[in-house]
N, C-alpha and C. Protein backbone atom coordinates (compact mmCIF):
# COMPACT_ATOMS: atom_id res chain seq x y z
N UNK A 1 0.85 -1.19 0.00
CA UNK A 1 0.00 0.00 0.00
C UNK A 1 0.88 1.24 0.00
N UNK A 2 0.57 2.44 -0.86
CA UNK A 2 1.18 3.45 -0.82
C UNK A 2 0.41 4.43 -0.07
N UNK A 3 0.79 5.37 0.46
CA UNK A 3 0.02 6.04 1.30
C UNK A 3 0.44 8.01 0.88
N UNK A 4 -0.23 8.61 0.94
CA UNK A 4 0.19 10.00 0.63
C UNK A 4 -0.89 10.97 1.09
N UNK A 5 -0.88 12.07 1.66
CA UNK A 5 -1.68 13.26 2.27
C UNK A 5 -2.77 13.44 1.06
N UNK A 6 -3.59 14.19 1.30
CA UNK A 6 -4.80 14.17 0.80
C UNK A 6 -4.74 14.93 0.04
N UNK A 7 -3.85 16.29 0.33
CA UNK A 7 -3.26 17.12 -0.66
C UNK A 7 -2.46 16.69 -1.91
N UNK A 8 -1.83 15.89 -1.82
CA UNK A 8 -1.16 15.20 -2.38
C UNK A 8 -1.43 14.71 -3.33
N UNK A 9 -3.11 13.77 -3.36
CA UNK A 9 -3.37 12.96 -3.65
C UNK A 9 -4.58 13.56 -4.97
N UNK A 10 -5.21 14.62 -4.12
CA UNK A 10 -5.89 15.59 -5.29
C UNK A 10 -4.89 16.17 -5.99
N UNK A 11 -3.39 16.48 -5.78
CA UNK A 11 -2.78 17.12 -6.86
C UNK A 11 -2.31 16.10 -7.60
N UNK A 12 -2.23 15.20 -7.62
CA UNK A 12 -1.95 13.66 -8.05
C UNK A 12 -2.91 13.91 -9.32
N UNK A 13 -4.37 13.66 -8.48
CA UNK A 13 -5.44 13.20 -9.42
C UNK A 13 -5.83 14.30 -10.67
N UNK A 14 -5.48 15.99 -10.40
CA UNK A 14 -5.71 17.05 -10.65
C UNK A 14 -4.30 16.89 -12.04
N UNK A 15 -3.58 16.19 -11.58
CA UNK A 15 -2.67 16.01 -12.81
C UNK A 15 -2.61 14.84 -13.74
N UNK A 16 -3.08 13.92 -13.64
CA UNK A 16 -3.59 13.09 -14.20
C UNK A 16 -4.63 13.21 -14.75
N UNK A 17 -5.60 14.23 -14.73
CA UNK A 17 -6.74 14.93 -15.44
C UNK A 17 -6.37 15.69 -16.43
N UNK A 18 -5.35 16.37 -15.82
CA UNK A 18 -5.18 17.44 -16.81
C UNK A 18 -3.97 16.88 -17.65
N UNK A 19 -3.39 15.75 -17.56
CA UNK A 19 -2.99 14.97 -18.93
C UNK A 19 -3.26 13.87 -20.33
N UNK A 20 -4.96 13.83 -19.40
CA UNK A 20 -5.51 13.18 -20.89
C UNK A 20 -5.88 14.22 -21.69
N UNK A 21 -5.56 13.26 -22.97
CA UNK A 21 -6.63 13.64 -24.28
C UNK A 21 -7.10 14.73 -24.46
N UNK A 22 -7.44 15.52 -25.22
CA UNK A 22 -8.06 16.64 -24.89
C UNK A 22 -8.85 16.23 -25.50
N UNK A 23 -9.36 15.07 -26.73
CA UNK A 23 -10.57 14.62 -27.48
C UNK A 23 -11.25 13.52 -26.30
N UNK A 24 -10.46 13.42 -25.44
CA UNK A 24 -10.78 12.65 -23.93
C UNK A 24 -11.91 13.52 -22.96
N UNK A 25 -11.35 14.68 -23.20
CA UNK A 25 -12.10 15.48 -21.81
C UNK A 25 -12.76 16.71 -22.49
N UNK A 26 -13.24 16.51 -23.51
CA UNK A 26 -13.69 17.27 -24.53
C UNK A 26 -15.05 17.04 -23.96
N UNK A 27 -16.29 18.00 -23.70
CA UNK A 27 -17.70 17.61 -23.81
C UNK A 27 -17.76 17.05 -21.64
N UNK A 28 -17.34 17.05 -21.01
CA UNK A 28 -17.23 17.35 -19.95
C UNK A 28 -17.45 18.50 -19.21
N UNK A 29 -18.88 18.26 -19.98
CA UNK A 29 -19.66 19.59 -19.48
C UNK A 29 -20.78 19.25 -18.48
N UNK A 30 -20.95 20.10 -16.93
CA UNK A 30 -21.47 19.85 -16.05
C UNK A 30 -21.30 19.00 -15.20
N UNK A 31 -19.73 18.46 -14.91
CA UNK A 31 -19.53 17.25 -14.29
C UNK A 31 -18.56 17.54 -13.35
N UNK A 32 -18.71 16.68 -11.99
CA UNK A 32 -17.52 17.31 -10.95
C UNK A 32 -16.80 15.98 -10.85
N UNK A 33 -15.59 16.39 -10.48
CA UNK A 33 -14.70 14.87 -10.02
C UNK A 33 -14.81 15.31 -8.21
N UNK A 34 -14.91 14.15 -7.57
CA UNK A 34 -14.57 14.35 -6.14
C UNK A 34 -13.49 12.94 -5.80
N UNK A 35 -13.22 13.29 -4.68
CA UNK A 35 -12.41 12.60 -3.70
C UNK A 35 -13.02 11.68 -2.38
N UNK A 36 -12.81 10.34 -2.42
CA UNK A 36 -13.36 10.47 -0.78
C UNK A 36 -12.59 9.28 -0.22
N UNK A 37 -12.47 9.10 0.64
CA UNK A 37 -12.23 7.30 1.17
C UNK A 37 -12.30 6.67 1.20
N UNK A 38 -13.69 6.21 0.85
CA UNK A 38 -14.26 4.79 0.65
C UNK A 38 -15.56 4.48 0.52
N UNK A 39 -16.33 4.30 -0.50
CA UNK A 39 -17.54 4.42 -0.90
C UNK A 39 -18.52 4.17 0.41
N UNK A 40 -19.75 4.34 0.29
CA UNK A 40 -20.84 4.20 1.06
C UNK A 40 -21.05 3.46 1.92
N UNK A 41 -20.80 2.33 0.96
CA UNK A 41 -20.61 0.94 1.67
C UNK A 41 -19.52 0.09 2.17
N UNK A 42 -18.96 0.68 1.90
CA UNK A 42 -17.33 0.54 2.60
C UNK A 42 -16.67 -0.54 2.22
N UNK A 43 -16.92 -0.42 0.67
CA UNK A 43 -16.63 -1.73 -0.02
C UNK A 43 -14.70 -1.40 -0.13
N UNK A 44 -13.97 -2.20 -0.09
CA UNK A 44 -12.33 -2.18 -0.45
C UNK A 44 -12.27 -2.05 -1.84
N UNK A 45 -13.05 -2.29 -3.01
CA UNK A 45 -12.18 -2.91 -4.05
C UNK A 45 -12.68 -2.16 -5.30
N UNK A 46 -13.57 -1.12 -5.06
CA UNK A 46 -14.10 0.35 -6.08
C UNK A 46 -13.33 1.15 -5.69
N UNK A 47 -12.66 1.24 -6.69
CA UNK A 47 -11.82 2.51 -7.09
C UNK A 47 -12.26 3.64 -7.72
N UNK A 48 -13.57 3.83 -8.71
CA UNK A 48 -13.92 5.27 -8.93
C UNK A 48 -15.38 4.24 -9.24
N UNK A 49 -16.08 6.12 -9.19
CA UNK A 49 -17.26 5.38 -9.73
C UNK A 49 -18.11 6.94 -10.46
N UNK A 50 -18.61 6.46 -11.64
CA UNK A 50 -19.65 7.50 -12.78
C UNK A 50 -20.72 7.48 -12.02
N UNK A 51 -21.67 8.48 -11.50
CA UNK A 51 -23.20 9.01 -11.16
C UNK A 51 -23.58 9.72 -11.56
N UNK A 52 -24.03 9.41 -12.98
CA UNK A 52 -25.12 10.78 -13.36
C UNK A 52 -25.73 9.60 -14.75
N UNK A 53 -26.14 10.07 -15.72
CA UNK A 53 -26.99 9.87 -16.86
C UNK A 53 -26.07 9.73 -18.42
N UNK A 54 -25.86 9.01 -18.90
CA UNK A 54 -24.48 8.83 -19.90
C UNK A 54 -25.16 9.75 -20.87
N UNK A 55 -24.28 10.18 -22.03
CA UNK A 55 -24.50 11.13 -22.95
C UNK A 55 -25.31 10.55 -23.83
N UNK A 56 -25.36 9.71 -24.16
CA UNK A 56 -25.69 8.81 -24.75
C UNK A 56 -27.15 8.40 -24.12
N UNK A 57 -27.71 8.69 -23.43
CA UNK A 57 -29.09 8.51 -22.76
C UNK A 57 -29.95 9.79 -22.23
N UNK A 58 -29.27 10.89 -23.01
CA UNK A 58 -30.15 12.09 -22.50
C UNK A 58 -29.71 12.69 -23.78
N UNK A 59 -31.08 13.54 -23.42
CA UNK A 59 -30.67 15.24 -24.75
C UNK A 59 -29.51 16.10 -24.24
N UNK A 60 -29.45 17.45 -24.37
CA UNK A 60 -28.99 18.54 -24.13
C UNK A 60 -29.50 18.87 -22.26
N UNK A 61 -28.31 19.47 -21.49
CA UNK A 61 -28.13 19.65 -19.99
C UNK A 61 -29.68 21.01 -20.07
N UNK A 62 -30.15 21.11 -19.36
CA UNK A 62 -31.31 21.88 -19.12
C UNK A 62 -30.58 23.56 -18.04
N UNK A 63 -31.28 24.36 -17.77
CA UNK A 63 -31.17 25.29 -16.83
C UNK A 63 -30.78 24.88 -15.67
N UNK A 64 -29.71 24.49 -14.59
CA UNK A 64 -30.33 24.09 -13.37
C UNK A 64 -29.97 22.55 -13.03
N UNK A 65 -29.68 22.08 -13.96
CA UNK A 65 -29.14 20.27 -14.21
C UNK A 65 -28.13 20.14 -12.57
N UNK A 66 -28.68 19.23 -12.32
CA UNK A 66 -27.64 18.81 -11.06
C UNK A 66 -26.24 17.82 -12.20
N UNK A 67 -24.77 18.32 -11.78
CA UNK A 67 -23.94 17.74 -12.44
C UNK A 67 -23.39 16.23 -12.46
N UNK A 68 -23.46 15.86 -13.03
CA UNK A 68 -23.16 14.54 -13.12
C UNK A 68 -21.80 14.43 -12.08
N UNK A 69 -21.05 13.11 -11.70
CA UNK A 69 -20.11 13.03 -10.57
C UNK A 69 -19.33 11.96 -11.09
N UNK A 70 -17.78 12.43 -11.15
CA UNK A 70 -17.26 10.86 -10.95
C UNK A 70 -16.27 11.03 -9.30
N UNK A 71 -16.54 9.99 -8.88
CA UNK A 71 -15.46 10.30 -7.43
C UNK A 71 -14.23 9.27 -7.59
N UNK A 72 -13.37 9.46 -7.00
CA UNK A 72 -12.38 8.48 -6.87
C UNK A 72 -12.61 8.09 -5.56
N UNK A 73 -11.91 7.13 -5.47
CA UNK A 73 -11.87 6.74 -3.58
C UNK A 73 -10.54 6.51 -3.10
N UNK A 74 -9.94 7.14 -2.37
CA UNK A 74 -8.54 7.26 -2.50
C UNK A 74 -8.12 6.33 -1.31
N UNK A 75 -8.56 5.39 -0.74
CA UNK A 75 -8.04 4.13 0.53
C UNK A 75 -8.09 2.83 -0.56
N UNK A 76 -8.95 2.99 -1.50
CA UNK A 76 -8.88 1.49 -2.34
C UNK A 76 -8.11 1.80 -3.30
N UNK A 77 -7.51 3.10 -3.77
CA UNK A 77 -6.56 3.55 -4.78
C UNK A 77 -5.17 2.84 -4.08
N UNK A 78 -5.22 3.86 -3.16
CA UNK A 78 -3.63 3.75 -2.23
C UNK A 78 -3.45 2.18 -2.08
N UNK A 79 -4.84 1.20 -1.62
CA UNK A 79 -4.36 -0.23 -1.27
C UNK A 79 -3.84 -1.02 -2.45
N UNK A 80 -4.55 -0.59 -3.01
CA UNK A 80 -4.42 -1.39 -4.44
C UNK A 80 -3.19 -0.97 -4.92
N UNK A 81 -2.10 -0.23 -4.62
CA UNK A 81 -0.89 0.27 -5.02
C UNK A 81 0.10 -0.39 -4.16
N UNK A 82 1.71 -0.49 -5.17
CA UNK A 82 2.69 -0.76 -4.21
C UNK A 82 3.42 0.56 -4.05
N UNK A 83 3.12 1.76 -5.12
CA UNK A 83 4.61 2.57 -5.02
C UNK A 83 3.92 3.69 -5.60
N UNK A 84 4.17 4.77 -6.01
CA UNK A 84 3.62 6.09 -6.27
C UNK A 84 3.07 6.35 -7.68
N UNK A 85 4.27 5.89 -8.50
CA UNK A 85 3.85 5.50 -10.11
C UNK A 85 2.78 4.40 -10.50
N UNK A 86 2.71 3.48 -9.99
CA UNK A 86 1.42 2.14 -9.71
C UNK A 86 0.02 3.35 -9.24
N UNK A 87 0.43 4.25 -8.23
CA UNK A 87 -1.35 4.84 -7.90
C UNK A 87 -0.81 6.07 -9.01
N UNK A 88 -0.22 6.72 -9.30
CA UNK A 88 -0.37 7.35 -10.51
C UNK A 88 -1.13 6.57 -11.76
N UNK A 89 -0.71 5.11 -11.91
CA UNK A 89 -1.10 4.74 -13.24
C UNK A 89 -2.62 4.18 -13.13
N UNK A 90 -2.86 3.56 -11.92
CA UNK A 90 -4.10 3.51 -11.28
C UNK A 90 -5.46 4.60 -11.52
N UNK A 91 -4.68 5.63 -10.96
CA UNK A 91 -6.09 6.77 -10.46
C UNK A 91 -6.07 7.06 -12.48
N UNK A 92 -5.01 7.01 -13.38
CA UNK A 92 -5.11 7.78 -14.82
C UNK A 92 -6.31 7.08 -15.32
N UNK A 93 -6.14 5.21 -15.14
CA UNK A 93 -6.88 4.15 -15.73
C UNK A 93 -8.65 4.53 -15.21
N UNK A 94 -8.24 4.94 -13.28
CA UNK A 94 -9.01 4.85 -13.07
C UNK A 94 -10.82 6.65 -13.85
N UNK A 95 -9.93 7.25 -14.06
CA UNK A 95 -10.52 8.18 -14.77
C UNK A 95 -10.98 8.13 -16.00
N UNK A 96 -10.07 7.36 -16.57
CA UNK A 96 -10.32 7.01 -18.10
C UNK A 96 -11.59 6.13 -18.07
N UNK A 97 -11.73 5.04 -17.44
CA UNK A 97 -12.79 4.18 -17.05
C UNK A 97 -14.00 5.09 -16.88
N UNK A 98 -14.05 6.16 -15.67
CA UNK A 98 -15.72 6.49 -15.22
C UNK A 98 -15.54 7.91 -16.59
N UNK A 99 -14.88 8.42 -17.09
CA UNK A 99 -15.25 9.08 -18.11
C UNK A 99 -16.33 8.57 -18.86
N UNK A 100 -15.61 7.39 -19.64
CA UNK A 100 -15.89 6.58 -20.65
C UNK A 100 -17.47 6.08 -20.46
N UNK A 101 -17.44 6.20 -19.02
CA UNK A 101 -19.03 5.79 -18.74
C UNK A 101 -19.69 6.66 -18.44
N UNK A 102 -19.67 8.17 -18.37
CA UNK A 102 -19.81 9.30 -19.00
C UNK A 102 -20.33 9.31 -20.71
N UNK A 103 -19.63 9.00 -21.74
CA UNK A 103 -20.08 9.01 -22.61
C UNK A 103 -20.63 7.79 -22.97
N UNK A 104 -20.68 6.81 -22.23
CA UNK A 104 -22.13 5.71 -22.46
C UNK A 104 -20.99 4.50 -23.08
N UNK A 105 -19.58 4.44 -22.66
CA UNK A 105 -18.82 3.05 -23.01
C UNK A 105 -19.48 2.32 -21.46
N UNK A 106 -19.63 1.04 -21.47
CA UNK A 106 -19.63 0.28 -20.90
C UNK A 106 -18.84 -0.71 -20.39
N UNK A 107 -19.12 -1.61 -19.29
CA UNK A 107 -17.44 -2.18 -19.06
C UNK A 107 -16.81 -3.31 -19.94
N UNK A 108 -18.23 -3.40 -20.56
CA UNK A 108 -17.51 -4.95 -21.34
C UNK A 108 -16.94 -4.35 -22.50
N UNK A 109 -17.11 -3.23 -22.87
CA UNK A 109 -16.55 -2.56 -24.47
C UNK A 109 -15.20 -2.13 -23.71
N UNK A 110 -15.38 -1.67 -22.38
CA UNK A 110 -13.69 -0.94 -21.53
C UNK A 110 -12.72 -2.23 -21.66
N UNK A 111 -13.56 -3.33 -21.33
CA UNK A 111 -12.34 -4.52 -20.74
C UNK A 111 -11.90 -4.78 -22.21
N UNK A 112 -12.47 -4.89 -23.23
CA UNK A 112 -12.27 -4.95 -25.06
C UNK A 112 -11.03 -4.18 -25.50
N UNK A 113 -11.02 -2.90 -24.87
CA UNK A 113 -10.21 -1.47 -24.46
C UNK A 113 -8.84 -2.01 -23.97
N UNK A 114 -9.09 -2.73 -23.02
CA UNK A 114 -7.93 -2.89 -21.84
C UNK A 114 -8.29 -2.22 -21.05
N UNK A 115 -8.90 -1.00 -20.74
CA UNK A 115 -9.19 0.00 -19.60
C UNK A 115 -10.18 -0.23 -18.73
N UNK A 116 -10.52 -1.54 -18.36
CA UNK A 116 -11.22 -2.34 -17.29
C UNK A 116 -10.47 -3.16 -16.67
C-alpha cells in the first residue's frame, strides 16, 4: 500500500486529469470529479465510480441540471498500489474508465479497451 496526504493525492489526481486527451475530456460539461475514502458501503475494491446519466441517454443539460459526478476513492486507490507511479497509473486508468461511462462506453466494451 502506498500512502500519501490528501493534498497530495488531489494534486496527483488534478494532474492526471489534466494529462488526458483533450478529445478525452472534450464535452465534460457539467460534471464534478470528487475525492473520498471509501464508498458508502465501505466496499475495499471500487476505485472510482460515474453518477449521473451517460450522454448517450439524454438530450442537451437543461437550466439548473444537477452535475453529473465521478469520485475516486482514495483508501482502495492507495491499497491497491505498491509505489507512487502504480497509484499514478491507477487513479489515470481509473478516470479514463468512469469518463468513458460518462459518454455511455460500458465495461464490457472498456475490458475490449484494456481499460477495465
Amino acid at each position: 500500500m502506498v500512502e500519501i496526504t490528501d493534498e497530495d493525492f488531489e494534486t496527483l489526481v488534478t494532474a492526471e486529469l489534466d494529462a488526458l486527451p483533450d478529445n478525452m475530456v472534450e464535452g465534460l460539461d457539467n460534471i464534478i470529479f470528487v475525492i473520498e475514502d471509501l464508498p458508502e458501503d465501505g466496499s475495499t475494491d471500487l476505485l472510482g465510480l460515474y453518477d449521473g446519466l451517460a450522454l448517450t441517454e439524454r438530450g442537451d443539460y437543461g437550466y439548473g441540471e444537477i452535475p453529473d459526478r465521478i469520485t475516486l476513492f482514495k483508501h482502495n486507490l492507495q491499497a491497491h498500489c505498491d509505489d507512487l507511479e502504480h497509484l499514478r497509473d491507477e487513479v489515470r486508468i481509473t478516470l479514463v474508465h468512469e469518463i468513458a461511462h460518462h459518454f455511455g462506453i460500458d465495461d464490457e466494451r472498456l475490458h475490449e479497451l484494456g481499460w477495465a
